[in-house]
Protein backbone atom coordinates (compact mmCIF):
# COMPACT_ATOMS: atom_id res chain seq x y z
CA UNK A 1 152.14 156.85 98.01
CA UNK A 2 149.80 156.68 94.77
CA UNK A 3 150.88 154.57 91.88
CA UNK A 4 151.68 157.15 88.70
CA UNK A 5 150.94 155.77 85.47
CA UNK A 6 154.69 155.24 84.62
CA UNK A 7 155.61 153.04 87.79
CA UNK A 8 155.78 149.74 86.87
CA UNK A 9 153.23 147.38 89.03
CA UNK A 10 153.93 147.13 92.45
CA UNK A 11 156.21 149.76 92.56
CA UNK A 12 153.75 151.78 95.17
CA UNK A 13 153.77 148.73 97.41
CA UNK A 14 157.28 148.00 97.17
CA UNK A 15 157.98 151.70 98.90
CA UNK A 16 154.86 151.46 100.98
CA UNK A 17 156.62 148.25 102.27
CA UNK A 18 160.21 150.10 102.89
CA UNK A 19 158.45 152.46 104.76
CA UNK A 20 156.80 150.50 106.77
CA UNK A 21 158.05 147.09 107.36
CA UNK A 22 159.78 147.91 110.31
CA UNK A 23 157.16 149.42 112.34
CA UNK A 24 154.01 147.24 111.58
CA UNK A 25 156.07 144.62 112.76
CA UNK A 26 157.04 146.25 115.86
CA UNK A 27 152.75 146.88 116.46
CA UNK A 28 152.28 143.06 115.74
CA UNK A 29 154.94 142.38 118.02
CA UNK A 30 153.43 144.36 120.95
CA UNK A 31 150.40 142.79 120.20
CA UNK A 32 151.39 139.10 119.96
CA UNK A 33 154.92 139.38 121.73
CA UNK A 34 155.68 136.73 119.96
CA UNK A 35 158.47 137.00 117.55
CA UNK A 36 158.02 133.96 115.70
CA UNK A 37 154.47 134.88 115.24
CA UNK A 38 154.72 137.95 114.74
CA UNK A 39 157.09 137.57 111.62
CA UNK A 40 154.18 134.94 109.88
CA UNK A 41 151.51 137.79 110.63
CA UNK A 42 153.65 140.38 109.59
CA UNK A 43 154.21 138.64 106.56
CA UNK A 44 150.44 137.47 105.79
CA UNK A 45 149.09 141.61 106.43
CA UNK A 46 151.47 142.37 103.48
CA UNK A 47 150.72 139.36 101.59
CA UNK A 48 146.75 140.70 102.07
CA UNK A 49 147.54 144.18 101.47
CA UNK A 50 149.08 143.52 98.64
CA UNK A 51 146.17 141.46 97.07
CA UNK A 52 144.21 143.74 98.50
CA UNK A 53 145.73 146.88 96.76
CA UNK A 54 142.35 147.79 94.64
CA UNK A 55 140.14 148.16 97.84
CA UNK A 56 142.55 151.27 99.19
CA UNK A 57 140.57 154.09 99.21
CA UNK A 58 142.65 157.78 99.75
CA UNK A 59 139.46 159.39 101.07
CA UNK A 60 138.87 156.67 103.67
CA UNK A 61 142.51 157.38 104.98
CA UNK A 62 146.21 157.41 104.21
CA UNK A 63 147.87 154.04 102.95
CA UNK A 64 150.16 154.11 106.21
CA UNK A 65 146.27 153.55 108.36
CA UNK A 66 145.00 150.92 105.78
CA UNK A 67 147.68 149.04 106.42
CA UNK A 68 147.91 149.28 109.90
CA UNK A 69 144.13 148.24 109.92
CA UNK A 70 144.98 144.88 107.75
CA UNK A 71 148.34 144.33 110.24
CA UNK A 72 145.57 144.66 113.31
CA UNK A 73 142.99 142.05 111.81
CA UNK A 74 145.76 139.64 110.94
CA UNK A 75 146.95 139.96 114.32
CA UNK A 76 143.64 139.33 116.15
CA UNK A 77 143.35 136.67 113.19
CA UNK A 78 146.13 134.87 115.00
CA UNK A 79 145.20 135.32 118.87
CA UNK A 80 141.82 133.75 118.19
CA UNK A 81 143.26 130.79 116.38
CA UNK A 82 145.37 130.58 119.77
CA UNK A 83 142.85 130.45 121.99
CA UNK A 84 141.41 127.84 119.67
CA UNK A 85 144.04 126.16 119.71
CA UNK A 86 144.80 125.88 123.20
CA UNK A 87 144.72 127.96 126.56
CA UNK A 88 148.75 129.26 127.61
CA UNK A 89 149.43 128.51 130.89
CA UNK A 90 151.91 131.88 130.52
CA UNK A 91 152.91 134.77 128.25
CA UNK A 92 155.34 133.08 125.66
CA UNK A 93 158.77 134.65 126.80
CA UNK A 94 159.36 138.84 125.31
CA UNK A 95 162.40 139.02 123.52
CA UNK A 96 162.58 142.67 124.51
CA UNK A 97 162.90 141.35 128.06
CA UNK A 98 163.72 144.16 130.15
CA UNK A 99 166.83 142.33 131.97
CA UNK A 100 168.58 141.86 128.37
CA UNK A 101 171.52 144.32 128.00
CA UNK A 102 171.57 147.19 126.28
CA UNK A 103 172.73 147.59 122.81
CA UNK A 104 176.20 148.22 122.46
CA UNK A 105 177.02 152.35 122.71
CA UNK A 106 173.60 152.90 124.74
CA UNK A 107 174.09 155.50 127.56
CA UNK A 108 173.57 153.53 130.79
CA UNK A 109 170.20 156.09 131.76
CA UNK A 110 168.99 155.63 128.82
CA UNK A 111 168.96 151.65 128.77
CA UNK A 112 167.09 151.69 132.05
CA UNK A 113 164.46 154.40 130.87
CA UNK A 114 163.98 151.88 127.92
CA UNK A 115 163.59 148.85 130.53
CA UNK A 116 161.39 150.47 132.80
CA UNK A 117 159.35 151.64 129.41
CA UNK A 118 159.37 148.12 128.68
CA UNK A 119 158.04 146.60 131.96
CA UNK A 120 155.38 148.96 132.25
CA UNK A 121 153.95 147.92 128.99
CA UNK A 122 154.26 144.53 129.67
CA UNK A 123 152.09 145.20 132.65
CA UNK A 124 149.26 146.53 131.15
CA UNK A 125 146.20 145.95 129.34
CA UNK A 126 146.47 144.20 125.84
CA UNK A 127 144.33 147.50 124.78
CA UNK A 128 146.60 149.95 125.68
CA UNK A 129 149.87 148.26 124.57
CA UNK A 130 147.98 148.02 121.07
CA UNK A 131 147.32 151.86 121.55
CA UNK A 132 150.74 152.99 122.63
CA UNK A 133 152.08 150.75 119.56
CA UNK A 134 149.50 152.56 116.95
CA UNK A 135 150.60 155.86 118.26
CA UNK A 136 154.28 155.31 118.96
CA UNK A 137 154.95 152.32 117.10
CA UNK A 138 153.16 152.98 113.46
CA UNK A 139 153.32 157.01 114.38
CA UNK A 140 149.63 157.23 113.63
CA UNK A 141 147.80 160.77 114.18
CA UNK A 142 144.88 160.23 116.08
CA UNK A 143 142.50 160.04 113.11
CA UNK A 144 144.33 157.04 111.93
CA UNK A 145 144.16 155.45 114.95
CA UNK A 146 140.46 155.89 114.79
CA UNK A 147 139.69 154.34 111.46
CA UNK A 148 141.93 151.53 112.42
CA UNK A 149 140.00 150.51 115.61
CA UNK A 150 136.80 151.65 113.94
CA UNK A 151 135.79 154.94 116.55
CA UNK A 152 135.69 158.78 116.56
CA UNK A 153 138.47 160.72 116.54
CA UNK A 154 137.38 161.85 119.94
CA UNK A 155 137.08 158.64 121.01
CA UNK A 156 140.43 157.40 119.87
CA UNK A 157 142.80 160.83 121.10
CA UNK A 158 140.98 160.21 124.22
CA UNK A 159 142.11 156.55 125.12
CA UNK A 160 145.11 157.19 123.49
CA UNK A 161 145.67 159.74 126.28
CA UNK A 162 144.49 157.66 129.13
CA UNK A 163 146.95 154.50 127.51
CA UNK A 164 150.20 157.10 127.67
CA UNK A 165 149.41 158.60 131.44
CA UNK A 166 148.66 155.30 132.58
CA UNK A 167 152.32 154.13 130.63
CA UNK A 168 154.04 157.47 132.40
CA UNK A 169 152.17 156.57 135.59
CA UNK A 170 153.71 152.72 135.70
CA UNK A 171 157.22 154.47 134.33
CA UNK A 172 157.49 156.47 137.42
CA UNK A 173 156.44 154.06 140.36
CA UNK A 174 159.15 152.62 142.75
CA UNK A 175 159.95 148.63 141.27
């Protein structure tokens, strides 16, 4: 998504935005779950990006992965003001709770695949959720992942592996 010279200003960011709106705030969600919160950091990555536009660099990654890394750092931005803030007593409630119902026209197997994909997340580390949401979430290829959390390649297709057995592995136990 490069600017050409005949776009006018912010038309590159305006599609990068379309594109991607919808699944950087589904990562910030998995990482705050939070929606309230979520929304504001959503909101201030974009805000950043956007002033931020000039530092892209296309041979440091794709657009998509830059932004993914700004979404990740405003996200972390806004757990450590938290915990400065004050210590929870309890996760703040998931909207995606796995006991809501399913949306209307969902096959009935499919609604409890999606719960029991949902409660296995919930139950693990914040590192893997944040994994399974860069892979699944943002559809990152394992080199994007890696320049987001700042590792190899290697490194990155390697936990993201571990993250999604131990996601099957927690999908497939008896509640």
């Amino acid at each position: 998504m490069e600017l050409s010279t005949s776009e006018p200003p912010g038309a590159g960011f305006d599609a990068l935005y379309r594109a991607t709106a919808s699944d950087v705030f589904a990562y910030v969600m998995t990482l705050l779950r939070d929606r309230a919160a979520a929304e504001d950091v959503t909101a201030a990555a974009f805000e950043r990006a956007f002033r931020r536009s000039s530092t892209f660099d296309a041979r440091r990654g794709t657009r998509r992965a830059w932004l993914f890394g700004i979404a990740r750092h405003a996200a972390l931005d806004e757990l450590r003001r938290r915990r400065r803030a004050a210590a929870l007593l309890a996760d703040p409630a998931d909207p995606a709770d796995p006991g809501a119902p399913a949306p209307a026209g969902e096959d009935e197997e499919v609604a409890l695949r999606r719960a029991a994909v949902r409660t296995a997340l919930a139950g693990m580390e914040a590192r893997d959720r944040e994994l399974i949401a860069l892979k699944f979430h943002a559809g990152l290829s394992n080199a994007e992942i890696a320049r987001v959390l700042g590792v190899s390649e290697t490194n990155a297709g390697t936990r993201v592996h571990r993250a999604v057995s131990k996601l099957r592995k927690a999908c497939h136990e008896p509640a």
